[in-house]
PDB file of N, CA and C in Angstrom:
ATOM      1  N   UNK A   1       0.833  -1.185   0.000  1.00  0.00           N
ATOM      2  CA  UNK A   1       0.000   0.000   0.000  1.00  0.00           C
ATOM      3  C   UNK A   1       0.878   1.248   0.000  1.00  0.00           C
ATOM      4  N   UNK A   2       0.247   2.422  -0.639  1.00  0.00           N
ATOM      5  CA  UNK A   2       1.001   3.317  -0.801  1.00  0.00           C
ATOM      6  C   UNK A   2       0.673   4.475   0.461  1.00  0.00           C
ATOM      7  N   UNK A   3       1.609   5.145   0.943  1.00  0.00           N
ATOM      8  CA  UNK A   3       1.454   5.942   2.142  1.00  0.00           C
ATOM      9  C   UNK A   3       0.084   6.750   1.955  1.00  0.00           C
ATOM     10  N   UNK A   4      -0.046   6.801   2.963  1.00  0.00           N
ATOM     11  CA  UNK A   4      -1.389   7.447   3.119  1.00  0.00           C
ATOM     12  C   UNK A   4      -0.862   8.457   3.316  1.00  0.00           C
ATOM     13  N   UNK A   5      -2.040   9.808   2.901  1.00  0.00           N
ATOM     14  CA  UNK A   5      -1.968  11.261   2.937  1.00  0.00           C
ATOM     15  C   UNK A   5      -3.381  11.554   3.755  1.00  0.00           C
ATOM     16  N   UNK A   6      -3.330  12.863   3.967  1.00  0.00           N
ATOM     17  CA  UNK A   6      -4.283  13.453   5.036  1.00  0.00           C
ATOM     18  C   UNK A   6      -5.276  14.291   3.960  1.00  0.00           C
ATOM     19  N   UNK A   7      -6.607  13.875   4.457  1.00  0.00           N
ATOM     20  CA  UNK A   7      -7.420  14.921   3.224  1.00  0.00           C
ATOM     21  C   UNK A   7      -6.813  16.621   3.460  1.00  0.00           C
ATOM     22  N   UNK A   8      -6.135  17.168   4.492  1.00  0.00           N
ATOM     23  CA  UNK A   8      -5.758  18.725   3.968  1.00  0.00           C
ATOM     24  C   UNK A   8      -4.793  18.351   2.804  1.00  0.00           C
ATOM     25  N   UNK A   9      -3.538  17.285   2.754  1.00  0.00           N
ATOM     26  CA  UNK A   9      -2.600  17.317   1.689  1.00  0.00           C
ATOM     27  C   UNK A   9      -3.527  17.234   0.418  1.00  0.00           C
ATOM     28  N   UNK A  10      -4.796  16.395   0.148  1.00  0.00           N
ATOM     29  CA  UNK A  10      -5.054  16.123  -1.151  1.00  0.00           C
ATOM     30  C   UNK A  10      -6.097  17.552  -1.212  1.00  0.00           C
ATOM     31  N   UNK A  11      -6.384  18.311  -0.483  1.00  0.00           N
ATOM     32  CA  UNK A  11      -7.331  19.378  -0.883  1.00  0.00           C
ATOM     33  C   UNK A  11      -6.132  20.378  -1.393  1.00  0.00           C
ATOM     34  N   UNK A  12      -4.590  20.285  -1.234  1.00  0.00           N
ATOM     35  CA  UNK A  12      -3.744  21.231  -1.586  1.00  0.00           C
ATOM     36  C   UNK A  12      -3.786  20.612  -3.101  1.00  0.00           C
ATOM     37  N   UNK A  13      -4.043  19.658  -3.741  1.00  0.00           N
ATOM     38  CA  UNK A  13      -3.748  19.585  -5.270  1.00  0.00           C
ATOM     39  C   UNK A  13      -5.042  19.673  -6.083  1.00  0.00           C
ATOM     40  N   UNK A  14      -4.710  20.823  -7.045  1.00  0.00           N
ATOM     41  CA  UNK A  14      -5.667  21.871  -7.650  1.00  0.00           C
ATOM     42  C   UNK A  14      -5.804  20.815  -8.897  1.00  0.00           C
ATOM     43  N   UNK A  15      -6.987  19.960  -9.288  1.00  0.00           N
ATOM     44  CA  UNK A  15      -7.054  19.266 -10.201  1.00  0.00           C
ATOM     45  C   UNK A  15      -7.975  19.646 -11.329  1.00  0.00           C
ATOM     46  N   UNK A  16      -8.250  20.394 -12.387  1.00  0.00           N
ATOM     47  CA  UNK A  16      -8.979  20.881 -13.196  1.00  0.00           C
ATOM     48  C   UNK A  16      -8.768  20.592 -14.476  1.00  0.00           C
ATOM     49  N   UNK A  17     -10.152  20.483 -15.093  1.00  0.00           N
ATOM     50  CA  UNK A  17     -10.748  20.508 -16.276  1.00  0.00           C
ATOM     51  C   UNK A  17     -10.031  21.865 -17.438  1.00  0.00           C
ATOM     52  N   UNK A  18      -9.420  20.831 -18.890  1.00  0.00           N
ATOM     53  CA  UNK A  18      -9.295  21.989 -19.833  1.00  0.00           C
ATOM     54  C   UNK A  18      -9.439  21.558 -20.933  1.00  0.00           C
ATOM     55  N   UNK A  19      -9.235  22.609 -21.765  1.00  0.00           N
ATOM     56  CA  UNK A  19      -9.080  21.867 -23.215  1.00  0.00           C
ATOM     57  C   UNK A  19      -8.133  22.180 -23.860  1.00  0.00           C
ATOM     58  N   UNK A  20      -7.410  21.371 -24.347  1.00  0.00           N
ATOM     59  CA  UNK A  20      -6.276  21.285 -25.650  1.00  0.00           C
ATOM     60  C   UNK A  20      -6.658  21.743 -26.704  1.00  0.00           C
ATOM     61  N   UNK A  21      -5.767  23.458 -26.383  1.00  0.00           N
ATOM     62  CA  UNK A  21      -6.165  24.292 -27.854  1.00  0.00           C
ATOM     63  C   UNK A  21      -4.985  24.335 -28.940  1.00  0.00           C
ATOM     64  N   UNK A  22      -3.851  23.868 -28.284  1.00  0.00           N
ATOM     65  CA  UNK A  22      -2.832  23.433 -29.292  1.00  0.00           C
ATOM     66  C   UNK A  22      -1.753  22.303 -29.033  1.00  0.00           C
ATOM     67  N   UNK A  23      -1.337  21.592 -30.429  1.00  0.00           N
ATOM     68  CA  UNK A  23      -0.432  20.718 -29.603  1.00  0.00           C
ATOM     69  C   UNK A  23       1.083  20.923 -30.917  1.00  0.00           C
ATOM     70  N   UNK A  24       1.913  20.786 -30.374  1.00  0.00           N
ATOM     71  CA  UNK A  24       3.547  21.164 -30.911  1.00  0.00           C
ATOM     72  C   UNK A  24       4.322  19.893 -30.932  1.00  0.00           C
ATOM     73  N   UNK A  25       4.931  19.677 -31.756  1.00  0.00           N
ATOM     74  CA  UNK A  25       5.781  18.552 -31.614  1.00  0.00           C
ATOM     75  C   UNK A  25       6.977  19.444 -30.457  1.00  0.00           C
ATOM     76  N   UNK A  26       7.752  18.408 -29.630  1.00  0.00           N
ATOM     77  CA  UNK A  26       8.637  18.370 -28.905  1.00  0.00           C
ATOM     78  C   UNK A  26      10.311  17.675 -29.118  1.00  0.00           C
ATOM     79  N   UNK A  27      10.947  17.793 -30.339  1.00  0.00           N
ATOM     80  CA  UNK A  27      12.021  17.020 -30.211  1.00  0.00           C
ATOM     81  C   UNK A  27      12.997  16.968 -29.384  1.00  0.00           C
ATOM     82  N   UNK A  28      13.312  18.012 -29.002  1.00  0.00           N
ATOM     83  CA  UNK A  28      14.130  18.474 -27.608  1.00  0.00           C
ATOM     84  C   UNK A  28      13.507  17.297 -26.266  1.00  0.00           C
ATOM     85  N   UNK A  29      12.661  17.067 -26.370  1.00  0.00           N
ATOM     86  CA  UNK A  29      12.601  15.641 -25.025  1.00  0.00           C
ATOM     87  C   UNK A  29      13.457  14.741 -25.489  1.00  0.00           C
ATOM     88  N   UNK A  30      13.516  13.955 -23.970  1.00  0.00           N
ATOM     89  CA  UNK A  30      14.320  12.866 -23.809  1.00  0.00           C
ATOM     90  C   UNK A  30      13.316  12.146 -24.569  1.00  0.00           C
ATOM     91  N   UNK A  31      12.013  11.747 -23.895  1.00  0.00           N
ATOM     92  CA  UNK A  31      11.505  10.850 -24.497  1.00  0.00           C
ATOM     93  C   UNK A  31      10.568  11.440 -25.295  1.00  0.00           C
ATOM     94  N   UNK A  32       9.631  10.613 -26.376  1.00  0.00           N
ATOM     95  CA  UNK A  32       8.829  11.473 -27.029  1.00  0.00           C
ATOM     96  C   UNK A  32       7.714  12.300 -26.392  1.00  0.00           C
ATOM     97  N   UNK A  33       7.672  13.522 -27.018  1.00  0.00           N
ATOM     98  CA  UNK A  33       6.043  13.965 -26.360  1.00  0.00           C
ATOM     99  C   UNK A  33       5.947  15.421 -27.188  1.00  0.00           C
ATOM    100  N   UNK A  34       4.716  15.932 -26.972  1.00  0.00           N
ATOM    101  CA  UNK A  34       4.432  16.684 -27.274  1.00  0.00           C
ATOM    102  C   UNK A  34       4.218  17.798 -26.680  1.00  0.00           C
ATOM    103  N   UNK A  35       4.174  18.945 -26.684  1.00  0.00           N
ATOM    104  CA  UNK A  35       3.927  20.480 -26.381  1.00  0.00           C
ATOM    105  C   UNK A  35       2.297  20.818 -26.285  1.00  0.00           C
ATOM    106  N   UNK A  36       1.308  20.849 -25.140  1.00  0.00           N
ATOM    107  CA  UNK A  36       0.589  20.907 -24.910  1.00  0.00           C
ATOM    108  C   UNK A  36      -0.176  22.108 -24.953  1.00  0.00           C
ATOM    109  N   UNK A  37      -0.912  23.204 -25.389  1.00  0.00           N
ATOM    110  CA  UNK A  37      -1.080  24.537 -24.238  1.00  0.00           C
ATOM    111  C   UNK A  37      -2.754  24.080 -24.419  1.00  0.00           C
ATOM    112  N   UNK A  38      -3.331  24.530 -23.440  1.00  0.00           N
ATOM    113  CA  UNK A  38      -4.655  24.184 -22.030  1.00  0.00           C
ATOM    114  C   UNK A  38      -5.160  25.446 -21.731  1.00  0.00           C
ATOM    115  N   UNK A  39      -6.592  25.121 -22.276  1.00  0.00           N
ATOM    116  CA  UNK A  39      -7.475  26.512 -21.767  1.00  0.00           C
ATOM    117  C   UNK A  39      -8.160  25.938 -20.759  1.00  0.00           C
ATOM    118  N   UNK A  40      -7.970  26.861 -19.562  1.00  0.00           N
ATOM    119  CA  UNK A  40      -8.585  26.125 -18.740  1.00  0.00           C
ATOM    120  C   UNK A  40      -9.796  27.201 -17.678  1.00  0.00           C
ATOM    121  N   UNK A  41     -10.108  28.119 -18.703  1.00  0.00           N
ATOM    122  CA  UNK A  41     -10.940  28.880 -18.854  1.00  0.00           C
ATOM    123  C   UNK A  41     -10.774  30.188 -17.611  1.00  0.00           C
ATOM    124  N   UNK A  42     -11.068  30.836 -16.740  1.00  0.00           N
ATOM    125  CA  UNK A  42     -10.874  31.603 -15.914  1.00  0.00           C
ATOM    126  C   UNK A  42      -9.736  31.298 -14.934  1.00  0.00           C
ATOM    127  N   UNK A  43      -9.154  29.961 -14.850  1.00  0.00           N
ATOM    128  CA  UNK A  43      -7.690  29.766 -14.536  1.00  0.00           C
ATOM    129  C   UNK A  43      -6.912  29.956 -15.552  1.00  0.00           C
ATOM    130  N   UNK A  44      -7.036  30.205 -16.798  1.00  0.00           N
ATOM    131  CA  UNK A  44      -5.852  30.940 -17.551  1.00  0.00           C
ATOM    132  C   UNK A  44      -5.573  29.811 -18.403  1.00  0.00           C
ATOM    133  N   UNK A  45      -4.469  30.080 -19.497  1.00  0.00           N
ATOM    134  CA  UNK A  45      -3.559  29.009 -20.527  1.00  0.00           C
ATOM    135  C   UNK A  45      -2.638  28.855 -19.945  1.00  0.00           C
ATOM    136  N   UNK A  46      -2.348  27.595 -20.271  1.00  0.00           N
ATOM    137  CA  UNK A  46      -1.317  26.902 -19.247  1.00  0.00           C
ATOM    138  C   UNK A  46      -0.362  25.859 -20.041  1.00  0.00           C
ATOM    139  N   UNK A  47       0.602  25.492 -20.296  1.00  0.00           N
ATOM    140  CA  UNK A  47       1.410  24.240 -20.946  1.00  0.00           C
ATOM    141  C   UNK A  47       1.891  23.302 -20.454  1.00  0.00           C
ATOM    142  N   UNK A  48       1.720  22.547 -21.070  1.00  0.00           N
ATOM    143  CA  UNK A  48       2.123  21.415 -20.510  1.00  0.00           C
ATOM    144  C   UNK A  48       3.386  20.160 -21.537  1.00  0.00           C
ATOM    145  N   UNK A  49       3.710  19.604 -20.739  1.00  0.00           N
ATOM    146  CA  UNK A  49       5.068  18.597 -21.842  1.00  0.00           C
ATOM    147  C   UNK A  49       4.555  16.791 -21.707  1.00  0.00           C
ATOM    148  N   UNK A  50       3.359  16.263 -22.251  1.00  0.00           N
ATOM    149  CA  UNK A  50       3.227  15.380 -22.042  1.00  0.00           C
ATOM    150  C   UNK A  50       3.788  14.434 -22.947  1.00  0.00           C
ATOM    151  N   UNK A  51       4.184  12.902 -22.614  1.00  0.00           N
ATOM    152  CA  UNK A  51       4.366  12.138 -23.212  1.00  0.00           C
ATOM    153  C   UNK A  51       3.088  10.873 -23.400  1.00  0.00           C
ATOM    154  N   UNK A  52       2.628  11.722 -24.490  1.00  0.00           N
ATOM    155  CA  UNK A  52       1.381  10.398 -25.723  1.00  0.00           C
ATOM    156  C   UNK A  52       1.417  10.565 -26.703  1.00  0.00           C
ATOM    157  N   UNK A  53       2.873  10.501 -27.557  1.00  0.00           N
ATOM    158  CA  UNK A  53       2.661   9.972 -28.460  1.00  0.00           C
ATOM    159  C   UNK A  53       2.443   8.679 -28.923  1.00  0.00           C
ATOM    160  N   UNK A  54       2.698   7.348 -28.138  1.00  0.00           N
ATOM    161  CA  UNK A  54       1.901   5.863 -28.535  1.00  0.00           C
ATOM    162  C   UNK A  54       0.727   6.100 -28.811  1.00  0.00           C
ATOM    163  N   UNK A  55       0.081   6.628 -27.855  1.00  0.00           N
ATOM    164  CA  UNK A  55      -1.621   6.161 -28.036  1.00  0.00           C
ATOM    165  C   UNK A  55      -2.258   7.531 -29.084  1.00  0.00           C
ATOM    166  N   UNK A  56      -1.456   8.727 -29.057  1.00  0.00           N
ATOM    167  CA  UNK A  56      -2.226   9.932 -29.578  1.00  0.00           C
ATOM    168  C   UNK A  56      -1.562  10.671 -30.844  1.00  0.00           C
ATOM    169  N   UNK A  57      -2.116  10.885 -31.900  1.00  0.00           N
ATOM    170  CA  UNK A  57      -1.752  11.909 -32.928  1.00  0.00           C
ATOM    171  C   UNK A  57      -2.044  13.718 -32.492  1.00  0.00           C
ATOM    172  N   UNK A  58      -1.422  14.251 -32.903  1.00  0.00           N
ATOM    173  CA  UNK A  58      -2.105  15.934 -32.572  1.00  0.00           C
ATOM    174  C   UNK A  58      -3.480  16.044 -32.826  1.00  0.00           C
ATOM    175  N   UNK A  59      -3.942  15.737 -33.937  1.00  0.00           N
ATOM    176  CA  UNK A  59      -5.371  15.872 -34.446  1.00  0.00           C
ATOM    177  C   UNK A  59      -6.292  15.170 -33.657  1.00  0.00           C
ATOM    178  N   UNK A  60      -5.781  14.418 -32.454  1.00  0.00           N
ATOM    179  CA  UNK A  60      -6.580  13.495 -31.781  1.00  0.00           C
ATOM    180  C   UNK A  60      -6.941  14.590 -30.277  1.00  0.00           C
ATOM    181  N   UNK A  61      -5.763  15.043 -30.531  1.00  0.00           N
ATOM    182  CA  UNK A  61      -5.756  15.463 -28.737  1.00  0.00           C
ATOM    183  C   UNK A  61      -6.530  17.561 -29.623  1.00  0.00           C
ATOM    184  N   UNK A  62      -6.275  17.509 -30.048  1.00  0.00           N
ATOM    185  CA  UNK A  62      -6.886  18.915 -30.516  1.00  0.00           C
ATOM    186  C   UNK A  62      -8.497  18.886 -30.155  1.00  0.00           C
ATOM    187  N   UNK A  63      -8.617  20.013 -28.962  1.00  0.00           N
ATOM    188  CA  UNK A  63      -9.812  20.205 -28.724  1.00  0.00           C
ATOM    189  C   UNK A  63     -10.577  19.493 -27.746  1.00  0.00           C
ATOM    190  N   UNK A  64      -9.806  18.088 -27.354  1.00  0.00           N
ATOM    191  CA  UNK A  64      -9.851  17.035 -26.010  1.00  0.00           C
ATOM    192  C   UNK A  64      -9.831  18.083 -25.043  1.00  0.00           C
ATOM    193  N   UNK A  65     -10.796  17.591 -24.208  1.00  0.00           N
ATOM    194  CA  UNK A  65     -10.873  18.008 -22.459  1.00  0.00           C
ATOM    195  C   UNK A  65     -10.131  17.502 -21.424  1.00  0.00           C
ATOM    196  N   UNK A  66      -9.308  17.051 -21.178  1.00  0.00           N
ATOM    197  CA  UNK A  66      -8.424  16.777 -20.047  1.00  0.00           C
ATOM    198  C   UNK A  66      -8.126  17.106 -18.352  1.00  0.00           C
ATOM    199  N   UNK A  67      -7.657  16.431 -17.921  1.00  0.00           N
ATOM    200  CA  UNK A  67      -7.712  16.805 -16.042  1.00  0.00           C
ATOM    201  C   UNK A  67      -6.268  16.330 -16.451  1.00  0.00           C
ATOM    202  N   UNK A  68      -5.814  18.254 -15.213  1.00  0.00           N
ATOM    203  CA  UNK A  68      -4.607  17.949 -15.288  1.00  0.00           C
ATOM    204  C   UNK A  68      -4.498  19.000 -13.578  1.00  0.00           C
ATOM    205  N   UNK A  69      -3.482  18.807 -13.099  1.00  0.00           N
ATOM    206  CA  UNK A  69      -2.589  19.262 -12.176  1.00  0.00           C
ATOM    207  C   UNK A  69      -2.528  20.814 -12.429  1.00  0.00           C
ATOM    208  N   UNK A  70      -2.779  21.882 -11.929  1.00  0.00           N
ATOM    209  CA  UNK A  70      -2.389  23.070 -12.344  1.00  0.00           C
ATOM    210  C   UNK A  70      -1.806  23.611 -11.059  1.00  0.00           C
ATOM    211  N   UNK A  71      -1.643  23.592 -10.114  1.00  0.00           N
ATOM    212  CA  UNK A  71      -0.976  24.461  -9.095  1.00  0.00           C
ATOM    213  C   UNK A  71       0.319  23.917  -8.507  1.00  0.00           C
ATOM    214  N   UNK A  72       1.529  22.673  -9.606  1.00  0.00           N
ATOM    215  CA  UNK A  72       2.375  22.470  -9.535  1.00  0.00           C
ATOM    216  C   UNK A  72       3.459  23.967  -9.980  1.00  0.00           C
ATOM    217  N   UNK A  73       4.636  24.295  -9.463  1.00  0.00           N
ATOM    218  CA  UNK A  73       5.632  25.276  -9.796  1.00  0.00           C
ATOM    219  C   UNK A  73       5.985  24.852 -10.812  1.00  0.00           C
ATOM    220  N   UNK A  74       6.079  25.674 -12.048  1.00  0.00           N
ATOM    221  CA  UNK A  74       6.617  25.617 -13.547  1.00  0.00           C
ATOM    222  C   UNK A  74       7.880  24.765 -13.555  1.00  0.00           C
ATOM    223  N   UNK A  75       7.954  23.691 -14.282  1.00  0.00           N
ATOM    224  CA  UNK A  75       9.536  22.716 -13.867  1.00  0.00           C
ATOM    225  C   UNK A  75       9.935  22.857 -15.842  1.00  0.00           C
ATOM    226  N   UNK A  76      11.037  23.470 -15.840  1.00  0.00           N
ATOM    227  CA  UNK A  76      11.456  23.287 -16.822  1.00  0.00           C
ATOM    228  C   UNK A  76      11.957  21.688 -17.511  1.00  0.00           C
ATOM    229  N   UNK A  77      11.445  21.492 -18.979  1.00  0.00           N
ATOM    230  CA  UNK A  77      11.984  19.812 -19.506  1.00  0.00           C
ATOM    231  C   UNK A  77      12.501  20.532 -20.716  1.00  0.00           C
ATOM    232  N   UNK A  78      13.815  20.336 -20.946  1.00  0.00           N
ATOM    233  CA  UNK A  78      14.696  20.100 -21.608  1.00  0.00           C
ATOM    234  C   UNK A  78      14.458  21.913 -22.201  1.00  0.00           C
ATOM    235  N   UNK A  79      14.428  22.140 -23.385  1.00  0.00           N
ATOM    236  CA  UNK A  79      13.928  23.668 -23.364  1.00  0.00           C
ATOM    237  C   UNK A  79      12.343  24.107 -23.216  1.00  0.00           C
ATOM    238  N   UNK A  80      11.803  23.314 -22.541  1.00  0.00           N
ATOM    239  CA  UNK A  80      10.315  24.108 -22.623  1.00  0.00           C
ATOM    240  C   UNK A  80      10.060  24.226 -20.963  1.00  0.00           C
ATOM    241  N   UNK A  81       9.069  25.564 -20.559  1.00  0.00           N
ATOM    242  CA  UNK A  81       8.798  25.227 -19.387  1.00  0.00           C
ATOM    243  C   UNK A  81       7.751  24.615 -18.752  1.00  0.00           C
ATOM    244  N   UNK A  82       7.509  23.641 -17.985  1.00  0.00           N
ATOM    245  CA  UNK A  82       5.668  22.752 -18.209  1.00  0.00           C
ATOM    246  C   UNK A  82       4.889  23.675 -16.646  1.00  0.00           C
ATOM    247  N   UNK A  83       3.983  24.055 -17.112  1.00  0.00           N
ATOM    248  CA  UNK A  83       3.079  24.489 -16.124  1.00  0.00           C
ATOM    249  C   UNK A  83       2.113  24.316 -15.797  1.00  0.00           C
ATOM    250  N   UNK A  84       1.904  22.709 -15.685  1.00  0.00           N
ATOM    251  CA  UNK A  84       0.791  21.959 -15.456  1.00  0.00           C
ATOM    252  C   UNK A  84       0.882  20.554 -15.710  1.00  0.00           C
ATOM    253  N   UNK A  85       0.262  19.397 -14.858  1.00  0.00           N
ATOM    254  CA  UNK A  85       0.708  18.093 -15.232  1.00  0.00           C
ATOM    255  C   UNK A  85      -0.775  17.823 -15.918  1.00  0.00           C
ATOM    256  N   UNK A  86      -0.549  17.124 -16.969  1.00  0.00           N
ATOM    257  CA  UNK A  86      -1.935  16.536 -17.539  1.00  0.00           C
ATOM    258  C   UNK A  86      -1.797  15.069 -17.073  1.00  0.00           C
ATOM    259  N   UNK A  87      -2.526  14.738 -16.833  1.00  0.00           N
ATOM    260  CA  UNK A  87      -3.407  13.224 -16.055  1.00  0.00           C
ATOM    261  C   UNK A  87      -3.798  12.329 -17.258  1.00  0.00           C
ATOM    262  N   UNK A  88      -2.963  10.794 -16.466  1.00  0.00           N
ATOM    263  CA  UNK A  88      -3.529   9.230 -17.407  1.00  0.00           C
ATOM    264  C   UNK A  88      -3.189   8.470 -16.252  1.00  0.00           C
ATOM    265  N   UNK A  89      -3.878   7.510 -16.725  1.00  0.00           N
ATOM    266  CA  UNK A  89      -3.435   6.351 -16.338  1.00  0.00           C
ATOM    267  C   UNK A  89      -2.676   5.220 -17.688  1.00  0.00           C
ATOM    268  N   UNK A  90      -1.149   5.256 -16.675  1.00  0.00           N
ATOM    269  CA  UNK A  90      -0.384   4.585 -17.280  1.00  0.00           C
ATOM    270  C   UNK A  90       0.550   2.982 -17.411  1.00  0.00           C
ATOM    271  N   UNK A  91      -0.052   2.653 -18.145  1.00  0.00           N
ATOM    272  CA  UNK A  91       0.057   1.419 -19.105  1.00  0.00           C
ATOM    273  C   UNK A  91       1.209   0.119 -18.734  1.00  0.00           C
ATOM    274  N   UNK A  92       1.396  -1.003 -19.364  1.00  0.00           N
ATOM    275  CA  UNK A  92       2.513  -1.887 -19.204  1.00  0.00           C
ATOM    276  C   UNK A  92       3.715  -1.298 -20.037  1.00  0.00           C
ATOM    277  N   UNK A  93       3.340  -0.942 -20.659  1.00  0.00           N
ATOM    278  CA  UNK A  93       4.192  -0.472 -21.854  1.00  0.00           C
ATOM    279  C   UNK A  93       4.921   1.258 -21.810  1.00  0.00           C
ATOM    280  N   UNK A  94       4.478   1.749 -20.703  1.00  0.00           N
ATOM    281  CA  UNK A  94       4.415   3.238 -20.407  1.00  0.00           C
ATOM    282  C   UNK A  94       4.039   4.177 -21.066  1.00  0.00           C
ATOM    283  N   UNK A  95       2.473   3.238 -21.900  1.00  0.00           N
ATOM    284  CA  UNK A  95       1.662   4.565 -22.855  1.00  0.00           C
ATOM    285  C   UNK A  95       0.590   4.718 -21.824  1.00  0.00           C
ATOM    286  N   UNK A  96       0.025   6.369 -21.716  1.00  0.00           N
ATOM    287  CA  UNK A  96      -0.616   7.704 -20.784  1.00  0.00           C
ATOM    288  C   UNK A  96      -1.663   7.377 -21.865  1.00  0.00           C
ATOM    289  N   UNK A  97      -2.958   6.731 -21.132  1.00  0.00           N
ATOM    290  CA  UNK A  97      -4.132   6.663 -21.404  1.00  0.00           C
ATOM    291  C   UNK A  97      -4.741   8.407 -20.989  1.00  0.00           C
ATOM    292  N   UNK A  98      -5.448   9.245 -21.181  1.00  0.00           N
ATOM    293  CA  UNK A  98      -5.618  10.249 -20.452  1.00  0.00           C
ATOM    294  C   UNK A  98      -6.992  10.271 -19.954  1.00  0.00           C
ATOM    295  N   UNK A  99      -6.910  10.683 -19.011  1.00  0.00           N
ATOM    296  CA  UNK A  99      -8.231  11.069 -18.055  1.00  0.00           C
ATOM    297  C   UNK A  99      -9.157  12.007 -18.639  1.00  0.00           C
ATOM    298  N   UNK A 100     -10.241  12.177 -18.534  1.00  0.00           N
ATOM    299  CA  UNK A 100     -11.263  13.024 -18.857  1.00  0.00           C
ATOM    300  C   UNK A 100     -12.563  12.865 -18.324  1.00  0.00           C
ATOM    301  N   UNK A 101     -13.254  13.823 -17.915  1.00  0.00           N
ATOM    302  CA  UNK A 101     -14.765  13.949 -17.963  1.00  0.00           C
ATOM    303  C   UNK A 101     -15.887  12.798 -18.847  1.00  0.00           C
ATOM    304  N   UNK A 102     -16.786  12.540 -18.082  1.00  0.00           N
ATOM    305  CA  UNK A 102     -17.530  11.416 -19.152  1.00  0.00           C
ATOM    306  C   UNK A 102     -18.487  12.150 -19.945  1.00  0.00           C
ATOM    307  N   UNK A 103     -18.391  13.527 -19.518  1.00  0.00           N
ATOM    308  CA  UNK A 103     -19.250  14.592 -20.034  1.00  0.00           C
ATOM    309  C   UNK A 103     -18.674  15.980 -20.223  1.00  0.00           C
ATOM    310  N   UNK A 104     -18.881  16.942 -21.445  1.00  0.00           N
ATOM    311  CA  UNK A 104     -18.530  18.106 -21.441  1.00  0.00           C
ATOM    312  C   UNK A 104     -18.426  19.063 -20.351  1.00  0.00           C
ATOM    313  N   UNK A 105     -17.608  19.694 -19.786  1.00  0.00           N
ATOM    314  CA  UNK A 105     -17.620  20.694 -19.304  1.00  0.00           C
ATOM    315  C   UNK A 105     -17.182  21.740 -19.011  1.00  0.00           C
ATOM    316  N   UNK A 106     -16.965  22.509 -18.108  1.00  0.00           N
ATOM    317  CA  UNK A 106     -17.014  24.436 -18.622  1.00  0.00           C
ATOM    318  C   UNK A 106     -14.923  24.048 -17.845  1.00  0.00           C
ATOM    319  N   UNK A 107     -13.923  24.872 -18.854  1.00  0.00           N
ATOM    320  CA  UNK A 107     -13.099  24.655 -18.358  1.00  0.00           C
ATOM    321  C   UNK A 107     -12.535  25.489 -17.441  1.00  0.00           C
ATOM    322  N   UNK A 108     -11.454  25.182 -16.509  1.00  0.00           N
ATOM    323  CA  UNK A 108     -11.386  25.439 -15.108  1.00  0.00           C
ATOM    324  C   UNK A 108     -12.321  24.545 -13.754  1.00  0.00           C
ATOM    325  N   UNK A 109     -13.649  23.599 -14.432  1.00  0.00           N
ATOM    326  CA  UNK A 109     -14.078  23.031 -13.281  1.00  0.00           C
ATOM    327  C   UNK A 109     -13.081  22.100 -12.584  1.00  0.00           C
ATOM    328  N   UNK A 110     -13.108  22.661 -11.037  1.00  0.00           N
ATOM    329  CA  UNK A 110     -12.131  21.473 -10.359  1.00  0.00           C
ATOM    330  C   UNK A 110     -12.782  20.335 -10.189  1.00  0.00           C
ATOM    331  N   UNK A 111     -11.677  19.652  -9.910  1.00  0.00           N
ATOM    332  CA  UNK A 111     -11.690  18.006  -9.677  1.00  0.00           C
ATOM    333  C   UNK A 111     -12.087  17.740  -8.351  1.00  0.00           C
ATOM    334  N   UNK A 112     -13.050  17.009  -7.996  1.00  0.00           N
ATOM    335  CA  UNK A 112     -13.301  17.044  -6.683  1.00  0.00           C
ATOM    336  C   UNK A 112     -13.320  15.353  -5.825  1.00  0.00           C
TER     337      UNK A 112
END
């Protein structure tokens, strides 16, 4: 089992709803991925450096709604800076299935 946390630690991680309004190739990663940026509506545009390219083309993730991490400190990867973690669940193979809403919604809704 993995350590337990206290519900104040998990109310400190800001988990919200966005949408993928653009995606960039990334060659500068170590591993593959792409250049994310995330409207995430009255929380602002935000980027992100995810790695899906196995499971995802750009044209796939263009316009996708996603749950991602936003109140992590900007961590620079390789030359880009990521300011936000986007959310999957990940694989045998270490391909990022991604998380989403089972239904549309307004972006910026948190994750609760």
């Amino acid at each position: 089992m993995e350590t337990p946390i206290s519900w104040a630690d998990f109310e400190k991680v800001e988990m919200a709803v966005g949408t993928i309004i653009a995606v960039d190739p990334f060659p500068e990663a170590r591993k593959p991925a792409y250049k994310l940026t995330l409207d995430f509506g009255p929380k602002g545009i935000k980027r992100s450096s995810a790695q899906l390219t196995k499971l995802y083309k750009p044209a796939d993730l263009l316009g996708m709604q996603v749950v991602a991490v936003i109140n992590f400190p900007p961590k620079q990867i390789a030359t880009f800076m990521s300011e936000c973690l986007v959310l999957g669940a990940l694989g045998k193979e270490g391909e990022v299935t991604l998380l989403q809403t089972e239904r549309k919604t307004e972006n910026g809704s948190r994750i609760a």
